[in-house]
Protein backbone atom coordinates (compact mmCIF):
# COMPACT_ATOMS: atom_id res chain seq x y z
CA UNK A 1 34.96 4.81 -0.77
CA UNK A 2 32.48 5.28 -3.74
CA UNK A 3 33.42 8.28 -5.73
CA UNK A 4 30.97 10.09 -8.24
CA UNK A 5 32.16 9.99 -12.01
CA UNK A 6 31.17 10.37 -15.39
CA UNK A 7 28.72 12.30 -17.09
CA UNK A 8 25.94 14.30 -15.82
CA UNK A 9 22.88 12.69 -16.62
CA UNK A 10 19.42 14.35 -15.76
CA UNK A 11 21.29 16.67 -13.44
CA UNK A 12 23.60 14.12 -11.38
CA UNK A 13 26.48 12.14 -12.30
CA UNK A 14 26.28 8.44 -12.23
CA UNK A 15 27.45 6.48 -9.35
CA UNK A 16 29.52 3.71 -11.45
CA UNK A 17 29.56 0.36 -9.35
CA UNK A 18 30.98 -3.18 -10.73
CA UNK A 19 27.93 -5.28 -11.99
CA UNK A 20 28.04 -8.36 -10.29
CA UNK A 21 27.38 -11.86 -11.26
CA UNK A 22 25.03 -13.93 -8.80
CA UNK A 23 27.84 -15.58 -7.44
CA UNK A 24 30.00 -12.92 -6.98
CA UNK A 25 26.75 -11.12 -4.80
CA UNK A 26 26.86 -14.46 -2.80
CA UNK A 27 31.02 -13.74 -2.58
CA UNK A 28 30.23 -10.14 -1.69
CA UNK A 29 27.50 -11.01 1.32
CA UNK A 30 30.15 -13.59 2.23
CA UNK A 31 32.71 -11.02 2.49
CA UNK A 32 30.37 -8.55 4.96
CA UNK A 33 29.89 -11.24 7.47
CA UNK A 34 26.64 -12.88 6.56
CA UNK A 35 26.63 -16.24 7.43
CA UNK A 36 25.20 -18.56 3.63
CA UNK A 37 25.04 -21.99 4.27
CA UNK A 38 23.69 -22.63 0.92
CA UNK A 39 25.58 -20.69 -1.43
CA UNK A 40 23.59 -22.50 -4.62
CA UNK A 41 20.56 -21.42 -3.08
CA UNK A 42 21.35 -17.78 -2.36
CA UNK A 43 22.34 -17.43 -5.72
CA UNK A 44 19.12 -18.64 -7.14
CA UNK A 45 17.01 -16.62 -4.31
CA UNK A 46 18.73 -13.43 -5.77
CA UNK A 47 18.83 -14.27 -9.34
CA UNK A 48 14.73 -14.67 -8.90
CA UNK A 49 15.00 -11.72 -6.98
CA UNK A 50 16.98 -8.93 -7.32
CA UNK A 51 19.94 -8.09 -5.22
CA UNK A 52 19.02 -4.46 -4.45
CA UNK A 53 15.03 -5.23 -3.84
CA UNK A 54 16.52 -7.47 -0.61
CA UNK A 55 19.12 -4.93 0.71
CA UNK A 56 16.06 -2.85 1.67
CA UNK A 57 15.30 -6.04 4.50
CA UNK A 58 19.44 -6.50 4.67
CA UNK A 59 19.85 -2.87 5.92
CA UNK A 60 18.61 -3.74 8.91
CA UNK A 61 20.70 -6.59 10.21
CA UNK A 62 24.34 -4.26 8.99
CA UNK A 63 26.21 -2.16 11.21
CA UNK A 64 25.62 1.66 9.71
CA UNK A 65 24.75 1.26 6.19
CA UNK A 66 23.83 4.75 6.26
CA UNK A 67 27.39 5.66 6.88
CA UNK A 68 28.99 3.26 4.46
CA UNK A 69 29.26 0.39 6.97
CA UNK A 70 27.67 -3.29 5.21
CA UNK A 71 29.28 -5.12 7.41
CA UNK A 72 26.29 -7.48 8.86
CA UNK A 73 26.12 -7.65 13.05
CA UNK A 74 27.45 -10.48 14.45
CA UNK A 75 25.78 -13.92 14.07
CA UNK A 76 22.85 -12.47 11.06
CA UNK A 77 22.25 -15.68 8.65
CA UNK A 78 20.90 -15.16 5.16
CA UNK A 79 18.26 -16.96 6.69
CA UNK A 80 17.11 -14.69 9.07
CA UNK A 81 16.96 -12.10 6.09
CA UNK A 82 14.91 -14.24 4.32
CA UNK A 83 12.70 -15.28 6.93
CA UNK A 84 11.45 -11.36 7.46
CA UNK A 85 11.23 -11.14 3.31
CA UNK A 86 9.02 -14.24 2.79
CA UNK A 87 6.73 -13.21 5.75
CA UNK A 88 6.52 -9.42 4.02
CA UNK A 89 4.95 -11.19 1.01
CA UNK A 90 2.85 -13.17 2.18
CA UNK A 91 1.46 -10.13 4.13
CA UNK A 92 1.43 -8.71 1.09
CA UNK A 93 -0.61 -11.06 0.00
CA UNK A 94 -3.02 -11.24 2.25
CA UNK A 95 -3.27 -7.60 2.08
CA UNK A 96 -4.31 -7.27 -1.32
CA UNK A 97 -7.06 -9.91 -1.14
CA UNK A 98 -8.35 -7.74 1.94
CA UNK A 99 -7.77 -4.47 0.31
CA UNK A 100 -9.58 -5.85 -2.82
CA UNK A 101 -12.52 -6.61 -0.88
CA UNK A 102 -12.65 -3.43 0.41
CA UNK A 103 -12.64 -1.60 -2.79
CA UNK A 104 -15.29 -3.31 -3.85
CA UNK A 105 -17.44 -2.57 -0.85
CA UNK A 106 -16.20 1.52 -1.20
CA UNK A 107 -17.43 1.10 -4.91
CA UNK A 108 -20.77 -0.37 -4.02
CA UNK A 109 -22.05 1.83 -1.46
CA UNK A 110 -20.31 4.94 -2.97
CA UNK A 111 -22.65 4.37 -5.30
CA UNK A 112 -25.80 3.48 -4.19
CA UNK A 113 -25.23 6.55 -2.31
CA UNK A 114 -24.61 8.92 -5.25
CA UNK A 115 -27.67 6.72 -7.44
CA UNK A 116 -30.13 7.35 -4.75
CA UNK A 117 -29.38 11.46 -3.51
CA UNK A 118 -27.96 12.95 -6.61
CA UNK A 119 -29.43 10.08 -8.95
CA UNK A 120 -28.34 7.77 -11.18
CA UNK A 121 -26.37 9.48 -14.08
CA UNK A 122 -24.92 12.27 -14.92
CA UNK A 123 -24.43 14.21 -11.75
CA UNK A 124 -21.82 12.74 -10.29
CA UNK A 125 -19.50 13.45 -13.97
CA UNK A 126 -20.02 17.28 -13.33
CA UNK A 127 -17.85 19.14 -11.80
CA UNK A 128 -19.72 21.23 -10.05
CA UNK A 129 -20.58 18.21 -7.87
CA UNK A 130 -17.12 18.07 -6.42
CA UNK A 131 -14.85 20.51 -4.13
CA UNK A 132 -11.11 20.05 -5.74
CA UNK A 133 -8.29 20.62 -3.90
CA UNK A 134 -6.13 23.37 -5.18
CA UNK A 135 -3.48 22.73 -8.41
CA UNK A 136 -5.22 19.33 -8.79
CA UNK A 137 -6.84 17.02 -11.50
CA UNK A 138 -10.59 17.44 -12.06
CA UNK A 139 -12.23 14.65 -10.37
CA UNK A 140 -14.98 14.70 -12.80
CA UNK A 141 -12.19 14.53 -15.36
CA UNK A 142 -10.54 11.63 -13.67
CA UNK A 143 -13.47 9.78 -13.62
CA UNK A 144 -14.24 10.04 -17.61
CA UNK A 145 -10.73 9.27 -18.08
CA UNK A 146 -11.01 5.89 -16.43
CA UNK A 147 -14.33 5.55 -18.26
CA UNK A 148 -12.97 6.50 -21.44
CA UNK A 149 -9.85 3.44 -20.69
CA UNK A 150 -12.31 0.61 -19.69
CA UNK A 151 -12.10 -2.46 -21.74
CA UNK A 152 -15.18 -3.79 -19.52
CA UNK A 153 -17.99 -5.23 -21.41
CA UNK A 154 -20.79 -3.43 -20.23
CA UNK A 155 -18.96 -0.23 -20.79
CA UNK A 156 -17.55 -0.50 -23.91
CA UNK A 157 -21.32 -2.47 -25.05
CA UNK A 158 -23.05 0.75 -23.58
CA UNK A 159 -20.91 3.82 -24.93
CA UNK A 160 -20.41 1.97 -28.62
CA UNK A 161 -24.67 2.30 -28.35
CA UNK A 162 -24.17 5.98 -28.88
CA UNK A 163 -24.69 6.59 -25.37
CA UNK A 164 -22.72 9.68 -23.74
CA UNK A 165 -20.67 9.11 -20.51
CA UNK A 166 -23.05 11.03 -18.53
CA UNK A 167 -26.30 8.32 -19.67
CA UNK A 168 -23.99 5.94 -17.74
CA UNK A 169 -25.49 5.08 -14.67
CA UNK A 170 -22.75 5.40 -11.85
CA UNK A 171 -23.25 1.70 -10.95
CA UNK A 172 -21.38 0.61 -13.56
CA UNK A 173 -19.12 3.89 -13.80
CA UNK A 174 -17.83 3.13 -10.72
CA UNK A 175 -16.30 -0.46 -11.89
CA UNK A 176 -14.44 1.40 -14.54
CA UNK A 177 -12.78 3.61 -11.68
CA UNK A 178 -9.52 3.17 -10.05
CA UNK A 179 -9.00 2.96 -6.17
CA UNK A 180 -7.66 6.46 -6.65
CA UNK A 181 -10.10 7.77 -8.21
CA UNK A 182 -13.03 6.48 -5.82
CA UNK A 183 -11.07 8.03 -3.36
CA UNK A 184 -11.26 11.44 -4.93
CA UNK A 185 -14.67 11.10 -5.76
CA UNK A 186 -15.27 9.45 -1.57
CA UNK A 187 -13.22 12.65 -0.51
CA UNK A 188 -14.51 15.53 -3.04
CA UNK A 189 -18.29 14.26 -4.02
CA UNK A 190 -21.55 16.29 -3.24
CA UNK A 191 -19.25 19.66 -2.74
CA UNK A 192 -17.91 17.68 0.66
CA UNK A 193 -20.80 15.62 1.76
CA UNK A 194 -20.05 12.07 -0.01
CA UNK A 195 -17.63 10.99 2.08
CA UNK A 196 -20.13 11.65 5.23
CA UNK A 197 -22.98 10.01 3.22
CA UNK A 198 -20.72 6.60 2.01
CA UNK A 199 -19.30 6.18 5.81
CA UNK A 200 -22.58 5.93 7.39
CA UNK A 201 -23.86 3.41 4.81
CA UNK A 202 -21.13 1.16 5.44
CA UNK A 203 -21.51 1.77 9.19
CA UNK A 204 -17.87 3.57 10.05
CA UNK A 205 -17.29 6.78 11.77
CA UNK A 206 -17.57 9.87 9.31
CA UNK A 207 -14.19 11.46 11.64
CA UNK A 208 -11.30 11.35 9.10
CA UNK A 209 -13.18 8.63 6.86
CA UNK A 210 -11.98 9.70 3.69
CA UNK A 211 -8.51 10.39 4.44
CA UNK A 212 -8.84 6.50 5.96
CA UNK A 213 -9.53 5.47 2.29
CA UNK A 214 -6.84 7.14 0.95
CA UNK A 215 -4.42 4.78 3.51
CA UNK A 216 -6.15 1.96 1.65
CA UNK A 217 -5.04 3.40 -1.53
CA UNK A 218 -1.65 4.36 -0.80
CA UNK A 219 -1.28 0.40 0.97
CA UNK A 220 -2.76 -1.50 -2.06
CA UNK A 221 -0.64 0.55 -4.07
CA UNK A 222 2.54 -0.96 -2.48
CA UNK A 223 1.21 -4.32 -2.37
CA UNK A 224 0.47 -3.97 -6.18
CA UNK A 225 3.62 -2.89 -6.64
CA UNK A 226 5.73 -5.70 -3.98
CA UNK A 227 6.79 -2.93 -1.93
CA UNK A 228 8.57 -3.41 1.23
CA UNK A 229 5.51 -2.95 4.34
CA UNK A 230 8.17 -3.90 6.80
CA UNK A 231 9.52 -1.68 8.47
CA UNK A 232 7.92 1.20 6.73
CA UNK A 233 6.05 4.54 7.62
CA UNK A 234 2.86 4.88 5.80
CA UNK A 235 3.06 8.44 4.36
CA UNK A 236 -0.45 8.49 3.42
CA UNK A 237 -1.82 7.36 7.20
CA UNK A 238 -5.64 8.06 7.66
CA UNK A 239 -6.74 9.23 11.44
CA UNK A 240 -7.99 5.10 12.67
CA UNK A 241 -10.55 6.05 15.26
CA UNK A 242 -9.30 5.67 19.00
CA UNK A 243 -12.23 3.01 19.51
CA UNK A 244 -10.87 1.10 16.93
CA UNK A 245 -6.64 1.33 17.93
CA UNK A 246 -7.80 0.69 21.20
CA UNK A 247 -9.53 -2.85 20.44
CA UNK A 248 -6.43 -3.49 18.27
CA UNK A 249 -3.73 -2.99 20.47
CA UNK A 250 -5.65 -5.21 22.91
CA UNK A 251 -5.26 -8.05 20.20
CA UNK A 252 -1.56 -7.49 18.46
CA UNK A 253 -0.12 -5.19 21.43
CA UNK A 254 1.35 -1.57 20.95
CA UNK A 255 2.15 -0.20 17.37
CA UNK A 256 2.90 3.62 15.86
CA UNK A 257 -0.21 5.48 14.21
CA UNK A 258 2.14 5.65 10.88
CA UNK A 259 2.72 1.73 11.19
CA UNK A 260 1.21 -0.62 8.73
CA UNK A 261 -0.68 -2.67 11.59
CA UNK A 262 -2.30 1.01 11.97
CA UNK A 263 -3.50 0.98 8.61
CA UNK A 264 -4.47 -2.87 9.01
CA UNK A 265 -6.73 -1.89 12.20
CA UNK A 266 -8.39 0.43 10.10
CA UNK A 267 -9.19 -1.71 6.84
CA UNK A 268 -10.14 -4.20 9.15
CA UNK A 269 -12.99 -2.14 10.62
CA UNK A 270 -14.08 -0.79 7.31
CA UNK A 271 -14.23 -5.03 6.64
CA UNK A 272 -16.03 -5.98 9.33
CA UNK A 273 -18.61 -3.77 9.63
CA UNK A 274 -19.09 -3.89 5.86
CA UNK A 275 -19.79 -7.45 6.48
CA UNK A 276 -17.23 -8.00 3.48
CA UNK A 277 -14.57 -9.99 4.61
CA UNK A 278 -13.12 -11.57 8.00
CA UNK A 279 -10.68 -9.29 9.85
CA UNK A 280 -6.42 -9.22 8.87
CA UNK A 281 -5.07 -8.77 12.32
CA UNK A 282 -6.74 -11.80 14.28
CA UNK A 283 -4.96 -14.33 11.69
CA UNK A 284 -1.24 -12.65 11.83
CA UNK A 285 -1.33 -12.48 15.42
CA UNK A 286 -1.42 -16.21 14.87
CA UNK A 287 1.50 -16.17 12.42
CA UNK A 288 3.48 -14.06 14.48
CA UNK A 289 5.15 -13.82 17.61
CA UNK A 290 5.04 -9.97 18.91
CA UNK A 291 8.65 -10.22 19.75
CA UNK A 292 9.75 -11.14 16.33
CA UNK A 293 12.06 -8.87 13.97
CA UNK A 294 8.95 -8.84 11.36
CA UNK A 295 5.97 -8.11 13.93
CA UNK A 296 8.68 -5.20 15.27
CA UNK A 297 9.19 -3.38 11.93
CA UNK A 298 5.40 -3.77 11.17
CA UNK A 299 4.27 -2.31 14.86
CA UNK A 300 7.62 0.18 15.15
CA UNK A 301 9.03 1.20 11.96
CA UNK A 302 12.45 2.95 11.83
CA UNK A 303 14.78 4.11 9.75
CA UNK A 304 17.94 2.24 8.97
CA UNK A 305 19.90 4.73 10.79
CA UNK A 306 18.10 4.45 13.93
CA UNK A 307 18.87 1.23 14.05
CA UNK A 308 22.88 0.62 13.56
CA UNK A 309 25.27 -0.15 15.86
């Protein structure tokens, strides 16, 4: 058993494990049961890849790693593992284009939306114009932040003119914001009343529209970052309409409201009637049979402790 030692360092003592060579990782997977018929191969997959980014997808084919058990079930192949890990990035993937699309669309009718009810410039950098949330950042503060980091043309060509932030017209402000900041400004704009005003121009319910953004945010954030979507509970899930889980699950079957293929129903709604891109769920339906281990931890995610022998 692993045993704490050493120093304290930020509070906690270092767990001190063996570093490992990319052989000796193969020797080691070898050892708990998982079947490698290329050994050269593995080797290279986890040199390329990092050994502890894939025990995230190997956790769920062992016994109880949650109680110190690695051992792999019976019959797993590094193959299977890798399977589920390749089909996680290409989700990924296809994701971001999606979710890319999407932010584009938020920043375009966010604001033509802003331009014509509050008007062009300087409104929407006051912050009287927004209702914060307690203990957090300004949004008006957030937004000339992002302003003030642009390296975009027309920004830095209009503020080295000796124009102030607020002669910026929010047009091209709002390419100089990030997702997160769009969807504070979505959420908090026209003391409450933006997020009301943005939904109906795209053509989505108002219910729960700008917590739905924020799902976007928090899932393009993982994709951004290659985070694991399978088999993970989106922390950040907006409230998808019924109307829209229930065409959904008619197409890709049952899945959780914290699921990713929640979030997926909802971006693809936003898409559609946006008119900015074709829909996500309709093409991995296709690339995916509903019984697979991927389509499972996308629909159902658990914990690796629910799931041990």
């Amino acid at each position: 058993m692993l045993k704490w030692e050493g120093p304290f360092i930020g509070g906690l003592r270092c767990l001190l494990k063996p570093s490992l060579s990319w052989n000796e990782q193969v020797d080691l997977l070898v050892r708990r049961g998982l079947a490698i018929g290329d050994r050269a191969a593995c080797a290279r997959f986890l040199a390329a890849n990092n050994y502890y980014r894939f025990s995230g997808y190997m956790r769920y084919f062992q016994n109880a790693p949650h109680l110190g058990d690695n051992s792999f079930r019976p019959q797993t192949a590094f193959d299977d593992i890798y399977a589920v890990y390749q089909a996680d990035e290409g989700l990924r993937s296809l994701l971001y284009q999606r979710l890319a699309r999407a932010e584009i669309l938020l920043r375009t009718h966010t604001a033509y939306v802003i331009a014509n009810d509050d008007g062009p410039c300087g409104r929407y950098l006051e912050k009287d114009f927004y209702t914060e949330a307690a203990n957090s950042t300004s949004t008006a503060e957030s937004c000339l932040a992002d302003i003030a980091r642009s390296k975009e043309r027309h920004i830095l060509r209009y503020m080295s003119a000796g124009h102030e932030a607020a002669d910026l017209p929010v047009w091209s402000a709002v390419e100089a914001f990030s997702f997160g900041t769009l969807s504070k400004c979505i959420e908090r704009g026209g003391q409450g009343s933006l997020s009301d005003a943005v939904a109906t121009s795209v053509g989505v319910a108002k219910a729960g529209f700008p917590y739905r953004v924020r799902a976007l945010v928090y899932l393009r954030n993982r994709c951004a970052h290659h985070c694991r979507l399978w088999h993970h509970s989106v922390i950040d899930a907006g409230p998808t309409p019924n109307n829209v889980r229930v065409k959904a699950k008619k197409l890709a079957g049952q899945f959780e409201p914290r699921s990713v293929l929640d979030v997926v129903a909802s971006l693809d709604d936003i898409l559609v009637r946006g008119s900015a891109a074709d829909p996500v769920l309709p093409q991995l339906v296709q690339q995916h049979e509903r019984t697979s281990a991927f389509w499972q931890g996308l629909a159902k995610p658990v914990s690796p402790r629910d799931c041990g022998a």
